[in-house]
N, C-alpha and C. Protein backbone atom coordinates (compact mmCIF):
# COMPACT_ATOMS: atom_id res chain seq x y z
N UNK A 1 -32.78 -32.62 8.09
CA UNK A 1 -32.53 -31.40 7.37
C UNK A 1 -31.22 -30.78 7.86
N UNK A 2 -30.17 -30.18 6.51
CA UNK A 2 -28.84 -29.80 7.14
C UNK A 2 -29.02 -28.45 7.46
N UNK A 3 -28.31 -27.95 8.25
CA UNK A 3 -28.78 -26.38 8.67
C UNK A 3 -27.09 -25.71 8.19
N UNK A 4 -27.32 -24.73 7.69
CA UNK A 4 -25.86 -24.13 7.61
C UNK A 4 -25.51 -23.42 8.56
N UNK A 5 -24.44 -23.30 9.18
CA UNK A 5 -23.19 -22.74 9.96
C UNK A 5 -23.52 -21.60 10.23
N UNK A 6 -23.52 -20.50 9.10
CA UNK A 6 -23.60 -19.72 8.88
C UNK A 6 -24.78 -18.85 7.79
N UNK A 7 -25.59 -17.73 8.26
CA UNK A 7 -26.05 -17.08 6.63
C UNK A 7 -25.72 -15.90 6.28
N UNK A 8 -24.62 -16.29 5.20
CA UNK A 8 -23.94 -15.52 5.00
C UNK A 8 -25.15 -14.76 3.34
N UNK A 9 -24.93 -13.52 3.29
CA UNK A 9 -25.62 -12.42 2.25
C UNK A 9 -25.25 -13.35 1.23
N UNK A 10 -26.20 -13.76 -0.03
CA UNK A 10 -25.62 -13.69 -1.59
C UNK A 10 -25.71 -12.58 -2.05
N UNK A 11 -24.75 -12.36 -3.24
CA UNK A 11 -24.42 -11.41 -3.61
C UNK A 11 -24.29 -11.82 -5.23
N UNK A 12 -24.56 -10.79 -6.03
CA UNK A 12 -24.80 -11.17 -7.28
C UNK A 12 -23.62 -10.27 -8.16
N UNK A 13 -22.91 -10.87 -8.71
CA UNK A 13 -21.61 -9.92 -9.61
C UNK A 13 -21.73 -9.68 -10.50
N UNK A 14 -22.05 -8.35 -11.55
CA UNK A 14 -22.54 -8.42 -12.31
C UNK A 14 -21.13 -7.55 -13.21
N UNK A 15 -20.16 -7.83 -14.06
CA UNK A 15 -19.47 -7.56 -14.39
C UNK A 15 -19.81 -6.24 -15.51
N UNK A 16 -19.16 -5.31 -15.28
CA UNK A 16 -19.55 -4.04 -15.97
C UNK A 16 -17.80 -3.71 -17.01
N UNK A 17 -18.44 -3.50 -18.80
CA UNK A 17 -17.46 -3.06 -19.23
C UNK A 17 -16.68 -1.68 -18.85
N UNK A 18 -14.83 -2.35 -18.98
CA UNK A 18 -14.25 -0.98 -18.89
C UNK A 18 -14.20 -0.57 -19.94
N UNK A 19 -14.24 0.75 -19.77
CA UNK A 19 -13.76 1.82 -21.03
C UNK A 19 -13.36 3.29 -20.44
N UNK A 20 -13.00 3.89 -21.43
CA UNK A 20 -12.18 4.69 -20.70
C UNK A 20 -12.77 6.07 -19.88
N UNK A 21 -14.24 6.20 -20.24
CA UNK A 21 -15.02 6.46 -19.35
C UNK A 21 -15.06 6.30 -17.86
N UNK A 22 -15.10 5.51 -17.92
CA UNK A 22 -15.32 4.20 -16.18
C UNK A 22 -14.77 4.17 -15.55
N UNK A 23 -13.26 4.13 -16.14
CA UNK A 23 -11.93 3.59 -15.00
C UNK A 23 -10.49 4.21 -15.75
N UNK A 24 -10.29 5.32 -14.63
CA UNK A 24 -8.57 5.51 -15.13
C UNK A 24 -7.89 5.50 -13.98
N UNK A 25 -7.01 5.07 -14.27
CA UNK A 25 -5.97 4.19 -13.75
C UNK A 25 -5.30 6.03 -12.93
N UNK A 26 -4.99 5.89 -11.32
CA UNK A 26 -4.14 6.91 -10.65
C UNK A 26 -2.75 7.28 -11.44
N UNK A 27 -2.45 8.58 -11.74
CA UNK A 27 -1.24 8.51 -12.12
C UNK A 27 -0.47 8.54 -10.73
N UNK A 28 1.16 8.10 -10.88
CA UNK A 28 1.61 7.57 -9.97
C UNK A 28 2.58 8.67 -9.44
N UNK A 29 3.35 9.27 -8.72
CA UNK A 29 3.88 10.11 -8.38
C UNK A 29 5.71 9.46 -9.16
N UNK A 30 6.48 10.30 -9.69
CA UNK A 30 7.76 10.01 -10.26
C UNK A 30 8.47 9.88 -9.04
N UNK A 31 9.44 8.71 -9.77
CA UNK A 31 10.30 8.50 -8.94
C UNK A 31 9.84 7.86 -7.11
N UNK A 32 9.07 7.31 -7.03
CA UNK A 32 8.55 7.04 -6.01
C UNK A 32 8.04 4.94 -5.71
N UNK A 33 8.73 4.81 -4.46
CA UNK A 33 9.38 3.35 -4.47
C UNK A 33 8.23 2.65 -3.60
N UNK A 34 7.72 1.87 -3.28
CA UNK A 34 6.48 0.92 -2.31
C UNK A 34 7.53 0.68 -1.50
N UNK A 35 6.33 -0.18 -0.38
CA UNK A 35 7.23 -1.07 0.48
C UNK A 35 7.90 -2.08 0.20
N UNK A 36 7.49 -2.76 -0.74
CA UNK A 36 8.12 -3.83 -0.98
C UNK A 36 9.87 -3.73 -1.29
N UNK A 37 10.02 -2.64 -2.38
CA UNK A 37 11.20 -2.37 -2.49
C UNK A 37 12.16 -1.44 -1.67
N UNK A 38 11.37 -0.73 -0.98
CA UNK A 38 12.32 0.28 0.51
C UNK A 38 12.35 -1.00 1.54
N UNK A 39 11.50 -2.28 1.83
CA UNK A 39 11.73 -2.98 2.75
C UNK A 39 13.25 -3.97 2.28
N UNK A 40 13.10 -4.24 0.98
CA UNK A 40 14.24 -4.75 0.46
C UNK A 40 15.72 -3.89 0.64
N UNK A 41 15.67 -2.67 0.24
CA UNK A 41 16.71 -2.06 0.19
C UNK A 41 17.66 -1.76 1.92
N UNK A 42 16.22 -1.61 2.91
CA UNK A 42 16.56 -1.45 4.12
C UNK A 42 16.99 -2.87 4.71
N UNK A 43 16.75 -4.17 4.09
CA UNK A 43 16.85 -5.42 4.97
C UNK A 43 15.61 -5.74 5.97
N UNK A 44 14.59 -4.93 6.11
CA UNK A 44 13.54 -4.93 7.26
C UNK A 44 12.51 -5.56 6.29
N UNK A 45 11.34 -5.83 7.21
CA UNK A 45 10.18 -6.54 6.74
C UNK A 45 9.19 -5.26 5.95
N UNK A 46 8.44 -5.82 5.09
CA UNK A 46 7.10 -4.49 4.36
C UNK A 46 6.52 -4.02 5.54
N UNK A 47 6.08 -4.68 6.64
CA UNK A 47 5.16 -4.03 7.83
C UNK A 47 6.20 -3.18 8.53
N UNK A 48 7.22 -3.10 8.80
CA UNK A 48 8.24 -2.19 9.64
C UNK A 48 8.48 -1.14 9.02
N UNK A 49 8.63 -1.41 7.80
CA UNK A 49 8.52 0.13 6.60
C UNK A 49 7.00 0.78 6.72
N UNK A 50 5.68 0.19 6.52
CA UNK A 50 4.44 0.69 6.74
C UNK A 50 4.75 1.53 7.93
N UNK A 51 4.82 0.60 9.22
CA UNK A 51 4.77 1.03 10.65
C UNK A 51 6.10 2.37 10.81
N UNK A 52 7.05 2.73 9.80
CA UNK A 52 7.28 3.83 9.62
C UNK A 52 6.96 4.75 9.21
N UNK A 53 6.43 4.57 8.21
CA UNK A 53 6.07 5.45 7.08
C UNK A 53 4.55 6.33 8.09
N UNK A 54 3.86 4.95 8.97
CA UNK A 54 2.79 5.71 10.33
C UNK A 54 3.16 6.37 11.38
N UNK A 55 4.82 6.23 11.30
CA UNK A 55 5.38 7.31 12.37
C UNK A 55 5.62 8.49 12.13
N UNK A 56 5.79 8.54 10.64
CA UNK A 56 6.72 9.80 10.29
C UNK A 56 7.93 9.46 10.19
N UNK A 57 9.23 8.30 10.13
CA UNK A 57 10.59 8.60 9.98
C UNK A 57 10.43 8.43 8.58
N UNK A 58 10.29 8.37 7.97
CA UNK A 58 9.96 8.51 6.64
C UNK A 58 9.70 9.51 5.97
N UNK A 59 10.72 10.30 5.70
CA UNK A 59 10.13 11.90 5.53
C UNK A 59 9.02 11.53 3.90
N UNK A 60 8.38 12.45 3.27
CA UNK A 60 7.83 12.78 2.50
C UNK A 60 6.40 11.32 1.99
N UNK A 61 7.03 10.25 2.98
CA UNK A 61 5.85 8.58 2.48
C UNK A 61 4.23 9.59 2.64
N UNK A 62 3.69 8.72 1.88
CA UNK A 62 2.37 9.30 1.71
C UNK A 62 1.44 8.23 0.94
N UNK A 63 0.38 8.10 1.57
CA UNK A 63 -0.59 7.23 1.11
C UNK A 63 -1.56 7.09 -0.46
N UNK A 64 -1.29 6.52 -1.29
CA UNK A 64 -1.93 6.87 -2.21
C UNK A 64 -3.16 5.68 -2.95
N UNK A 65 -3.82 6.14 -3.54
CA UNK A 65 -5.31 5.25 -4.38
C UNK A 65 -5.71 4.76 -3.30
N UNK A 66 -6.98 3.50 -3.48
CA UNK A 66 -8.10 3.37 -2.91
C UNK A 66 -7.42 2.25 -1.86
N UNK A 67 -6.06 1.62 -2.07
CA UNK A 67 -6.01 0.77 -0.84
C UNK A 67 -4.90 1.43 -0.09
N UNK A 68 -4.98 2.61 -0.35
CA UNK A 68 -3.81 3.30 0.76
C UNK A 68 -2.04 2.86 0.98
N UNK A 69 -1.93 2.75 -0.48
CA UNK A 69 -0.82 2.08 -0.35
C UNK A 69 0.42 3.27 0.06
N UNK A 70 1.81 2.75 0.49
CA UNK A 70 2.57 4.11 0.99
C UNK A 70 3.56 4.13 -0.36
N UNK A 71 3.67 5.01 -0.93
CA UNK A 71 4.39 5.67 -1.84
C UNK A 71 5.89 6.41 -1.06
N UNK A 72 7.00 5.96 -1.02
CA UNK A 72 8.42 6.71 -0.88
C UNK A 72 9.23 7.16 -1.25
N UNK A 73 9.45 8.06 -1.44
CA UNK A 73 10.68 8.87 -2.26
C UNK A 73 12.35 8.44 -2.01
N UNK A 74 12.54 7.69 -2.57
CA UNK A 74 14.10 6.90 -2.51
C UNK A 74 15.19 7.75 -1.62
N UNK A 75 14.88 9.45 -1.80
CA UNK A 75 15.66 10.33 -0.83
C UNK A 75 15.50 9.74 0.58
N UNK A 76 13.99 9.31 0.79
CA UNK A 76 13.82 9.37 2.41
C UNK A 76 14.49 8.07 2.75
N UNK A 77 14.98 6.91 2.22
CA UNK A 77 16.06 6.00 2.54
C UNK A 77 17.38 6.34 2.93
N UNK A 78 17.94 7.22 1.98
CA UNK A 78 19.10 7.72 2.22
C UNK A 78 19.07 8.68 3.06
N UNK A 79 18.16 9.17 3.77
CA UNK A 79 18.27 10.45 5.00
C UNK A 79 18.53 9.12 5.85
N UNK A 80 17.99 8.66 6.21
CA UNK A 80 17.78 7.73 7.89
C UNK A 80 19.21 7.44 8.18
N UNK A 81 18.65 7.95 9.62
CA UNK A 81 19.98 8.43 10.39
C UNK A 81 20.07 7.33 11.90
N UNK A 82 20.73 6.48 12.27
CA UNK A 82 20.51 5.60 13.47
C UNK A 82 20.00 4.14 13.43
N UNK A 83 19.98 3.61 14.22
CA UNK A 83 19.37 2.36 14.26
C UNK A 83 17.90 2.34 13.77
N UNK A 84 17.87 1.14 13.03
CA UNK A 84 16.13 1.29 12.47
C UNK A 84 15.59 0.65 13.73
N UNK A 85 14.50 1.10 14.32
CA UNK A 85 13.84 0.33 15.31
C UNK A 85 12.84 -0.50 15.10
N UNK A 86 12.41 -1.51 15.65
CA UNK A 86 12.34 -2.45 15.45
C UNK A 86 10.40 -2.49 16.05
């Protein structure tokens, strides 16, 4: 008899219609850039922009919807003043 590894929970997915009831979409704040594109513009990696945006040099970044993503205001690129640290 094979024994499994692991017992892991089943879980049953039961797909529920959207409508516009159910699910609306966050509106997004204007004018406001992710990491992906402030990490581009700065030359640095997405996690060094996050790991700013958790310091504070990032004036105004702010976390938004359910996976906490950081939202930046293109101003707070052009403030930074000094070596980006690393």
């Amino acid at each position: 008899m094979r024994r499994h590894l692991c017992n892991r929970a089943r879980v049953l997915l039961i797909p529920l219609p959207l409508t516009s009831e159910t699910v609306q979409p966050p509106e997004l704040p204007p004018n406001h850039i992710g990491t992906a594109t402030a990490a581009r513009r700065l030359g640095v990696s997405e996690r060094t922009v996050r790991r700013m945006c958790e310091r504070g040099q990032l004036s105004g970044a702010t976390q938004f919807g359910y996976s906490c993503t950081w939202l930046i205001p293109p101003a707070a690129l052009d403030s930074l003043t000094g070596p980006l640290s690393r």
